[in-house]
C-alpha atoms as a PDB file:
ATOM      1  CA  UNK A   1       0.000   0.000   0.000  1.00  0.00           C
ATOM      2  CA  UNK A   2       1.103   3.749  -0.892  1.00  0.00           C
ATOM      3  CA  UNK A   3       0.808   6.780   0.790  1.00  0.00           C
ATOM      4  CA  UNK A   4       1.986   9.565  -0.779  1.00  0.00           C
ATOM      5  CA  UNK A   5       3.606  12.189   1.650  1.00  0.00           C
ATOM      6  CA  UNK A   6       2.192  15.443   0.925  1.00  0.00           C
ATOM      7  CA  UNK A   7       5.979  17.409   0.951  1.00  0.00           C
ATOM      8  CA  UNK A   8       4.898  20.431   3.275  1.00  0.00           C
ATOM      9  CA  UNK A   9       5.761  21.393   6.841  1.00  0.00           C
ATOM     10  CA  UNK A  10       2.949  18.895   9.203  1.00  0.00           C
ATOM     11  CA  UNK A  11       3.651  21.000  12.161  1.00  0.00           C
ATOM     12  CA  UNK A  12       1.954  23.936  10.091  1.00  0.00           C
ATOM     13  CA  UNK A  13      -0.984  22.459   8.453  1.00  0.00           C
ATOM     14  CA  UNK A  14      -4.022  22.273  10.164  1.00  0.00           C
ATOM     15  CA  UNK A  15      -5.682  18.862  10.974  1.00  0.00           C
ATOM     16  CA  UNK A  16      -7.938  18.008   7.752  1.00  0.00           C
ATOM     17  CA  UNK A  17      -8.775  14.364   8.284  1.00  0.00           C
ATOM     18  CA  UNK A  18     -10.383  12.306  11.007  1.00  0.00           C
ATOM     19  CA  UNK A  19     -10.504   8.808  11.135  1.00  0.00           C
ATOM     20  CA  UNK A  20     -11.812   6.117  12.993  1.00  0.00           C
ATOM     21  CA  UNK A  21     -11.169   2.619  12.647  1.00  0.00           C
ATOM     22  CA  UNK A  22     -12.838  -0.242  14.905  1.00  0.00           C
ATOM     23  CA  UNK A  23     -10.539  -3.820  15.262  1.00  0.00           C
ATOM     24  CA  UNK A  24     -12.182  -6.211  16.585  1.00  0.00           C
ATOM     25  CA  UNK A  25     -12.931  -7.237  19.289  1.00  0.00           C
ATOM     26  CA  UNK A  26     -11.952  -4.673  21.512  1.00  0.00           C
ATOM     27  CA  UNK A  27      -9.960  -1.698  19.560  1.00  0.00           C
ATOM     28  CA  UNK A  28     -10.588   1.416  18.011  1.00  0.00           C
ATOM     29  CA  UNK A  29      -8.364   3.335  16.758  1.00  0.00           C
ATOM     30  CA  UNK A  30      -8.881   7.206  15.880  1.00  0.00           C
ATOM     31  CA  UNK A  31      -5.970   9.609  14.269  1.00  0.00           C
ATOM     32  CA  UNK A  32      -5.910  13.208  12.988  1.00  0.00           C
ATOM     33  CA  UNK A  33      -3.770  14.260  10.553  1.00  0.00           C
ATOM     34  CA  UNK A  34      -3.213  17.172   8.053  1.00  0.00           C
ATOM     35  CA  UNK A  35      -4.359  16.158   4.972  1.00  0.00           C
ATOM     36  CA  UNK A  36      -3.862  17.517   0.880  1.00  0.00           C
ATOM     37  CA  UNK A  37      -5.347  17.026  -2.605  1.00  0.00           C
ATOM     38  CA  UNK A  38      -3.635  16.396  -5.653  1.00  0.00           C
ATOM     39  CA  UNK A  39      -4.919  16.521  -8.996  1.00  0.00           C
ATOM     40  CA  UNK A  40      -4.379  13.102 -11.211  1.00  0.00           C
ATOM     41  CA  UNK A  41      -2.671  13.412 -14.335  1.00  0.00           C
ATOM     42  CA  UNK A  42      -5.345  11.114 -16.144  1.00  0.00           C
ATOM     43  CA  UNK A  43      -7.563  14.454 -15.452  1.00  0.00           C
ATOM     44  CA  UNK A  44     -10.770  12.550 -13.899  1.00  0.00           C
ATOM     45  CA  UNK A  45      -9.452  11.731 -10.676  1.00  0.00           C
ATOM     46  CA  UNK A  46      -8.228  13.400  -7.362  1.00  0.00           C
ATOM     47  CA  UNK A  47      -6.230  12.350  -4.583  1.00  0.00           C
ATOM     48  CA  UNK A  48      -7.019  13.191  -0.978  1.00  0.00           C
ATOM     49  CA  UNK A  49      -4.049  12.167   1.026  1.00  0.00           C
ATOM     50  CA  UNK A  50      -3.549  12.639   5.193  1.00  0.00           C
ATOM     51  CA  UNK A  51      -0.173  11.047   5.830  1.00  0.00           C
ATOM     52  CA  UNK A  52       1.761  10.810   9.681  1.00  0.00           C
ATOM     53  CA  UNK A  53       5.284  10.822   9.570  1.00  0.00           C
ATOM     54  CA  UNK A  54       5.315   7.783  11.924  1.00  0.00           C
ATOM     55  CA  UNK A  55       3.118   5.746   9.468  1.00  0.00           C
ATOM     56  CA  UNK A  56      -0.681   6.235   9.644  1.00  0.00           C
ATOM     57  CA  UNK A  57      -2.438   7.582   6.994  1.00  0.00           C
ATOM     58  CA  UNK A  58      -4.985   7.477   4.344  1.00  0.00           C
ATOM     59  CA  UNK A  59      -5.484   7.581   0.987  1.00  0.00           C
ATOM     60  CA  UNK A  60      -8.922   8.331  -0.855  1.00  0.00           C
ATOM     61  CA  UNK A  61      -9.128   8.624  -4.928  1.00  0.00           C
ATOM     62  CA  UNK A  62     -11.856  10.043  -6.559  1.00  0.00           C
ATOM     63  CA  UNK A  63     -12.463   9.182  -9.811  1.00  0.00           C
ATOM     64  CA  UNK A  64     -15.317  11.258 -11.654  1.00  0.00           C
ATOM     65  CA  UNK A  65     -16.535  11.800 -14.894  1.00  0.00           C
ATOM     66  CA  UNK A  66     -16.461  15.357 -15.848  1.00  0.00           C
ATOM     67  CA  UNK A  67     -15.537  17.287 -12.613  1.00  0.00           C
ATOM     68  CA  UNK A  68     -15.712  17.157  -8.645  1.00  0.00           C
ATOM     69  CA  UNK A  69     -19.190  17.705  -7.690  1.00  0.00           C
ATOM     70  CA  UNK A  70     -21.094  16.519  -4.825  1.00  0.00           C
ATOM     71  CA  UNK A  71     -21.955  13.276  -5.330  1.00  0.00           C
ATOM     72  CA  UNK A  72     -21.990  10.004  -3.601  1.00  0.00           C
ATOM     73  CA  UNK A  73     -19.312   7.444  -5.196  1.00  0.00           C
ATOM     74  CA  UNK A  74     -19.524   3.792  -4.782  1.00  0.00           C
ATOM     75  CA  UNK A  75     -15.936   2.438  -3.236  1.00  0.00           C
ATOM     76  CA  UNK A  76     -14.207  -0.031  -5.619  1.00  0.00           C
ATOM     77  CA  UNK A  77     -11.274  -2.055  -5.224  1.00  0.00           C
ATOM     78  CA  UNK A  78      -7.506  -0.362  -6.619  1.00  0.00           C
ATOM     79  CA  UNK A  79      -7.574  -2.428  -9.544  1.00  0.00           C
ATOM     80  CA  UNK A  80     -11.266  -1.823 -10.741  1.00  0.00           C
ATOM     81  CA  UNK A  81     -10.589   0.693 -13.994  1.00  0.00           C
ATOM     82  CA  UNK A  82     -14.386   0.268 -15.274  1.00  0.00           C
ATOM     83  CA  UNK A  83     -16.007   1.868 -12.429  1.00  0.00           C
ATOM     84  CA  UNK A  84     -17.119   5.750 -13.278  1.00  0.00           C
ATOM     85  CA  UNK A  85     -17.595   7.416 -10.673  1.00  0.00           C
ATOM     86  CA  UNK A  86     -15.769   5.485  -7.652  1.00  0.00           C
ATOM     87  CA  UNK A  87     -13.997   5.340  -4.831  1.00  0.00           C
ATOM     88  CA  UNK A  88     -11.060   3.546  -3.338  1.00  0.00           C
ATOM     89  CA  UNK A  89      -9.733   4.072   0.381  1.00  0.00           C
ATOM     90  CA  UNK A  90      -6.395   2.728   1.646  1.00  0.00           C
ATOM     91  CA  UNK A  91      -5.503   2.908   5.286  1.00  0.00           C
ATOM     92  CA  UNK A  92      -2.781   2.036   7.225  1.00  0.00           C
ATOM     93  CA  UNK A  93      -2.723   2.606  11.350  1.00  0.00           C
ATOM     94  CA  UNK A  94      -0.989   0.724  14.064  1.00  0.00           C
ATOM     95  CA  UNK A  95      -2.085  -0.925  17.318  1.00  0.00           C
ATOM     96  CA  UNK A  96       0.831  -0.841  19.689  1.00  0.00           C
ATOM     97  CA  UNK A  97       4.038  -1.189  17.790  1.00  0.00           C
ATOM     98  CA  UNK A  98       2.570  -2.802  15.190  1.00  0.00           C
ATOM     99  CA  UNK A  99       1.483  -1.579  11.358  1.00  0.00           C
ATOM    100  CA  UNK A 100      -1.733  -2.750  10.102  1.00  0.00           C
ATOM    101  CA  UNK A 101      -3.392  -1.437   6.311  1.00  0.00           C
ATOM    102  CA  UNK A 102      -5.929  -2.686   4.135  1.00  0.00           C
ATOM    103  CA  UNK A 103      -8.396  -0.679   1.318  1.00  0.00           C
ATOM    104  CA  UNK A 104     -11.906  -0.990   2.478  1.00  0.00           C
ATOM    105  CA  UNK A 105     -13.718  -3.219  -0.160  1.00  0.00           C
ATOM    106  CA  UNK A 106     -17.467  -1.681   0.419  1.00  0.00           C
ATOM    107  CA  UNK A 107     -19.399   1.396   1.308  1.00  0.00           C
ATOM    108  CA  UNK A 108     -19.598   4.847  -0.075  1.00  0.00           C
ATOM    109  CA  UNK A 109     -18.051   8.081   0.172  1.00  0.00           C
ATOM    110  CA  UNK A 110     -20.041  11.236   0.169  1.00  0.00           C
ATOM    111  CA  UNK A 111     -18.542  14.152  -1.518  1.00  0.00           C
ATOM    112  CA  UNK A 112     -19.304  17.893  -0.968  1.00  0.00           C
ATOM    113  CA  UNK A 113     -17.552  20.797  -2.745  1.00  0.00           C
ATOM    114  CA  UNK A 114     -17.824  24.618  -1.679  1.00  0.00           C
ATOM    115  CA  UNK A 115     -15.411  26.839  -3.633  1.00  0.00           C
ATOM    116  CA  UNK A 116     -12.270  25.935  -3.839  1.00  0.00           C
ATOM    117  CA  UNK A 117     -12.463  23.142  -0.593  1.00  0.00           C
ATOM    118  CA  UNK A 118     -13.475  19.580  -0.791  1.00  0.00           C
ATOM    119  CA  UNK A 119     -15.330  17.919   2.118  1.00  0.00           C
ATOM    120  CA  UNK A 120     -15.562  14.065   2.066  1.00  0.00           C
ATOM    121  CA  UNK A 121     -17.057  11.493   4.469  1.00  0.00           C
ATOM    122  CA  UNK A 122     -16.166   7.356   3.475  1.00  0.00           C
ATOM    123  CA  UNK A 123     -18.114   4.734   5.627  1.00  0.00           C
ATOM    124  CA  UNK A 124     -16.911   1.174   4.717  1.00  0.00           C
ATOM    125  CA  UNK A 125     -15.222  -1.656   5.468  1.00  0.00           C
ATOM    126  CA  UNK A 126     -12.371  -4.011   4.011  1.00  0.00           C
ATOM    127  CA  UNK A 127     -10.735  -7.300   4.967  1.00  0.00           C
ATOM    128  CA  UNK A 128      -7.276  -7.635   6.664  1.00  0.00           C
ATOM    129  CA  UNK A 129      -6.273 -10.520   8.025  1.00  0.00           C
ATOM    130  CA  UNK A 130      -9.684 -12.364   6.856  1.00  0.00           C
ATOM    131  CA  UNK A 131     -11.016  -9.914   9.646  1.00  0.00           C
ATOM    132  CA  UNK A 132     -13.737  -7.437   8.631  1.00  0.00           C
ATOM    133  CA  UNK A 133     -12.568  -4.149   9.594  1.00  0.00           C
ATOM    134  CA  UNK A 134     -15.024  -0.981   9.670  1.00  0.00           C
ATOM    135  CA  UNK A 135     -13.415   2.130   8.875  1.00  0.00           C
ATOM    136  CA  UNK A 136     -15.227   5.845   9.444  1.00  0.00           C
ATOM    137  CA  UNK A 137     -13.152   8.323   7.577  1.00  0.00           C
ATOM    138  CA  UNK A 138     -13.836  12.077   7.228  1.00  0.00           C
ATOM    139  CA  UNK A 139     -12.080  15.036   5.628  1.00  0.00           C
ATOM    140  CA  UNK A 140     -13.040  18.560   6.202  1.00  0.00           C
ATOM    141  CA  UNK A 141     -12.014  21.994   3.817  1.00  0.00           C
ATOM    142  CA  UNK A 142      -9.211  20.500   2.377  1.00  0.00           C
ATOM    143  CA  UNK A 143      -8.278  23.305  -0.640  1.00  0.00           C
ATOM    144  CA  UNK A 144      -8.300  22.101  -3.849  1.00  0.00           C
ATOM    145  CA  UNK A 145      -4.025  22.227  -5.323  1.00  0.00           C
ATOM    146  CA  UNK A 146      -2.828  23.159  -8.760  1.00  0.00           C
ATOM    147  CA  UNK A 147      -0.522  20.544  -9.019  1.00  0.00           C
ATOM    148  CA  UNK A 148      -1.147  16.957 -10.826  1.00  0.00           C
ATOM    149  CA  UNK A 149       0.477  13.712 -10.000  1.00  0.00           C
ATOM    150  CA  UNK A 150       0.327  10.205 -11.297  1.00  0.00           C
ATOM    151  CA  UNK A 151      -2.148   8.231 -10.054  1.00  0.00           C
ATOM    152  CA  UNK A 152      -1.851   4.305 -11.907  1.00  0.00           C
ATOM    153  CA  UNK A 153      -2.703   1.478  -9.979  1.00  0.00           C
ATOM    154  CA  UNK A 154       0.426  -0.944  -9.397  1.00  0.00           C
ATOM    155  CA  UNK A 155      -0.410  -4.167  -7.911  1.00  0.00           C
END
């Protein structure tokens, strides 16, 4: 799984994302981080990244048809390239000392768009460990950037 690290100063961006993810049986696990957008290179998707130095993270791509409106978008696996608009989610968190990361494998995520910000809201869940993880993941006014990136899928 890859998280892109967003290249600015964390101490000076303000806290964009929460998330909340519930391990069973007994943990949840809830971060903040600062969180970006990045414009694919394909031209009909967008990044929104939230990346910790230490590790945790997530990554959401949109991929729309004609521009970012508000919408709701299905969430499809990485590798699903027919799916117009959709959704995939990658996390990564730890418990303890250890890493744990999947990409949630159903649910939706609910997009909003005033001005130049995007708000978005993913409810889902994925499998890690053949354990079916819910995820709650919400970012809020994160500004729209100029720049573009690759975005391909690599398995």
């Amino acid at each position: 799984m890859l998280l892109l690290a967003c290249g600015k100063d964390e101490s000076e961006q303000p806290l964009l994302l929460q998330a909340m993810v519930a391990f069973p049986p007994k943990d949840t696990i809830r971060f903040e981080l600062p969180a970006a957008t990045r414009h694919c290179s394909d031209g009909r998707s967008l990044l929104l990244e939230a990346v910790d130095p230490e590790g945790s993270g997530v990554l959401l791509r949109l991929r729309y048809r004609d521009s970012v409106i508000p919408d709701s978008f299905p969430i499809v696996v990485p590798g699903d390239t027919a799916a117009v608009p959709g959704a995939t989610v990658a996390i990564r968190y730890f418990i303890r000392d250890t890493p744990h990361g999947y990409v949630l494998d159903s649910g939706s995520v609910h997009v909003r768009r005033t001005g130049n910000k995007i708000d978005a809201r993913a409810e889902g869940a994925g499998l890690e460990n053949a354990i079916r993880i819910p995820a709650r993941i919400e970012y809020h006014d994160v500004p729209f950037a100029t720049d573009t990136v690759p975005c391909n899928y690599q398995p």
